[in-house]
C-alpha atoms as a PDB file:
ATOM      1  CA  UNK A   1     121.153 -36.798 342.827  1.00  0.00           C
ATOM      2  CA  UNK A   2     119.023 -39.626 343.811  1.00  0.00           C
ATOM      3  CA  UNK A   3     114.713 -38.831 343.893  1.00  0.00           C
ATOM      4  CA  UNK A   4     114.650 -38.666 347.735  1.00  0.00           C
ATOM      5  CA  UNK A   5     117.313 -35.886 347.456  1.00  0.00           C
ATOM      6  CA  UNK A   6     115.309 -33.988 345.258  1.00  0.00           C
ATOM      7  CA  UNK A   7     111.687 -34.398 347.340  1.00  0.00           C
ATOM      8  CA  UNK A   8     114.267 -33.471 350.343  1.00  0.00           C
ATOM      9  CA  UNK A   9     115.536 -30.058 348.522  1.00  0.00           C
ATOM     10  CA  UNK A  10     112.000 -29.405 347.142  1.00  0.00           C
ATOM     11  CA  UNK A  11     110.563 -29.331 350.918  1.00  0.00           C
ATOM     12  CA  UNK A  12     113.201 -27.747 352.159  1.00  0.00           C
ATOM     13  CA  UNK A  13     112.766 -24.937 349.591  1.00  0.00           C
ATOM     14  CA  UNK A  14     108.639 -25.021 350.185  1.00  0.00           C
ATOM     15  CA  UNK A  15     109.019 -24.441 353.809  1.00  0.00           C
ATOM     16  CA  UNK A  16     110.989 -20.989 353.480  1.00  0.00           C
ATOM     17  CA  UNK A  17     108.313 -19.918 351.453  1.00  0.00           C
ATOM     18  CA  UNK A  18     108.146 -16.079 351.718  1.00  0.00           C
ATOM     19  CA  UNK A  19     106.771 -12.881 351.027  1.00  0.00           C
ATOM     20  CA  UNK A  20     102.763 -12.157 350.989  1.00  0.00           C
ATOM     21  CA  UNK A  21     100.168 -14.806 349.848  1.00  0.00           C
ATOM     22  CA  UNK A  22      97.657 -12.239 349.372  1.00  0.00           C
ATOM     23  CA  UNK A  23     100.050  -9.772 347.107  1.00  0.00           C
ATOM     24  CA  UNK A  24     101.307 -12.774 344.879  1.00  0.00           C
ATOM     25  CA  UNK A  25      97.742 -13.513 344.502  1.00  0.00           C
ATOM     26  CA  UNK A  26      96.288 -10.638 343.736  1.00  0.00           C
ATOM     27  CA  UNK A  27      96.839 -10.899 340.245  1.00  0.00           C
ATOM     28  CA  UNK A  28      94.481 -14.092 339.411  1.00  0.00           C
ATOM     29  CA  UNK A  29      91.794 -12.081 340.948  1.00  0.00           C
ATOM     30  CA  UNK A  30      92.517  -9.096 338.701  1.00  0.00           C
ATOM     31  CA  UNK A  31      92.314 -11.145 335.711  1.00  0.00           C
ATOM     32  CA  UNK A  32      89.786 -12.836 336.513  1.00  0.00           C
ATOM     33  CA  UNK A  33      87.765  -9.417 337.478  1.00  0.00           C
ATOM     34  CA  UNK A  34      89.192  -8.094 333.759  1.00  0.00           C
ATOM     35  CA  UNK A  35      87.372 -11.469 332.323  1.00  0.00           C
ATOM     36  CA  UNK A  36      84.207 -10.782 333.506  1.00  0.00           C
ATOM     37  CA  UNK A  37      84.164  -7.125 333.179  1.00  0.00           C
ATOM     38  CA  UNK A  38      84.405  -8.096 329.274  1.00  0.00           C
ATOM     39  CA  UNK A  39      82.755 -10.544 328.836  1.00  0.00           C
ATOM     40  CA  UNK A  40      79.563  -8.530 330.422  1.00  0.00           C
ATOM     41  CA  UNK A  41      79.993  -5.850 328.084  1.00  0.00           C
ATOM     42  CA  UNK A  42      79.646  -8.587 324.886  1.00  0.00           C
ATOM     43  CA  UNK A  43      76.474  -9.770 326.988  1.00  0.00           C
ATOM     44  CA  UNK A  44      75.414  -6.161 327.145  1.00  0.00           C
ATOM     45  CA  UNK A  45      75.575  -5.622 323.546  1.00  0.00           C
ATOM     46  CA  UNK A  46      73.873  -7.815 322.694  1.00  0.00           C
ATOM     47  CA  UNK A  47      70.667  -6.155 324.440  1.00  0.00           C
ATOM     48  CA  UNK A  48      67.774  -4.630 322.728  1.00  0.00           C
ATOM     49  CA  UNK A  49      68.737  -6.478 318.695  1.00  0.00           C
ATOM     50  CA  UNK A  50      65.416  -7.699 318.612  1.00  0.00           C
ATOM     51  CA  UNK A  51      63.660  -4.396 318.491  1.00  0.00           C
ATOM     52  CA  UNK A  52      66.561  -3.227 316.037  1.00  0.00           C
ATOM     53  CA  UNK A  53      65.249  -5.161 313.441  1.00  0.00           C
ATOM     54  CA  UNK A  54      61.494  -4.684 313.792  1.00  0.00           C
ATOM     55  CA  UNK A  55      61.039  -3.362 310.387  1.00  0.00           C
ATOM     56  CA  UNK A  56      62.886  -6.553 308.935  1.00  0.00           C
ATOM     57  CA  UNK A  57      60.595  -8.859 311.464  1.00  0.00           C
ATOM     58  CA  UNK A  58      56.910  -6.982 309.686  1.00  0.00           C
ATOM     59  CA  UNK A  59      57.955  -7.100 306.379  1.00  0.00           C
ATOM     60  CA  UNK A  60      58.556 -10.991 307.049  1.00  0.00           C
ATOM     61  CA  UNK A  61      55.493 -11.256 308.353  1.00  0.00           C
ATOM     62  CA  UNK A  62      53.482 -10.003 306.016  1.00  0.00           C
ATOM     63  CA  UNK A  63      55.238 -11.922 303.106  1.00  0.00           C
ATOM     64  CA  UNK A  64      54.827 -14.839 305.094  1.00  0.00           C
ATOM     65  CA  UNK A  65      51.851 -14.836 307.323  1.00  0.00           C
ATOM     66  CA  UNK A  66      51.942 -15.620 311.388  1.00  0.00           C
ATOM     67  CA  UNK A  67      53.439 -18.360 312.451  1.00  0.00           C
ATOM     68  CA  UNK A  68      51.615 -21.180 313.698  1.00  0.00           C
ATOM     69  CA  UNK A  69      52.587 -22.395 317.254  1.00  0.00           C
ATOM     70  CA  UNK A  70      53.631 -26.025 315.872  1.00  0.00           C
ATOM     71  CA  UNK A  71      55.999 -24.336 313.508  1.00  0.00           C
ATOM     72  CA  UNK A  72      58.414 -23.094 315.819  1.00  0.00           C
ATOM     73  CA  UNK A  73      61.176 -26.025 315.094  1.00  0.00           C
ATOM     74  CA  UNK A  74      60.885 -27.427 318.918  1.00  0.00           C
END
């Protein structure tokens, strides 16, 4: 079976493409939806940690005074 032959058979077999687009399809969308959904609930809990730890954030301060502006590492 010579190259052409093959591109010949591999149109061929492209053009009697069938069933529906939209239900093969539907599953990228899904996972993609699934994706996000989770990843938005990681984003989510990670709301709020600051004030978690306010007791840990005074105590710090007071052993080691307020920062200074410059000292911020930036």
């Amino acid at each position: 079976m010579t190259f052409v032959t093959l591109l010949a058979h591999a149109a061929e077999e492209g053009a009697h493409h069938g069933g529906n687009v939209q239900a093969q399809t539907f599953w990228f969308g899904a996972v993609a939806f699934v994706v996000f959904v989770a990843l938005s609930l990681v984003t989510l809990s990670y709301r709020n940690v600051a004030n978690r730890h306010a007791h840990k954030a005074e105590a710090y301060t007071q052993k080691h005074g307020t920062p200074t502006p410059e000292a911020h590492g930036h």
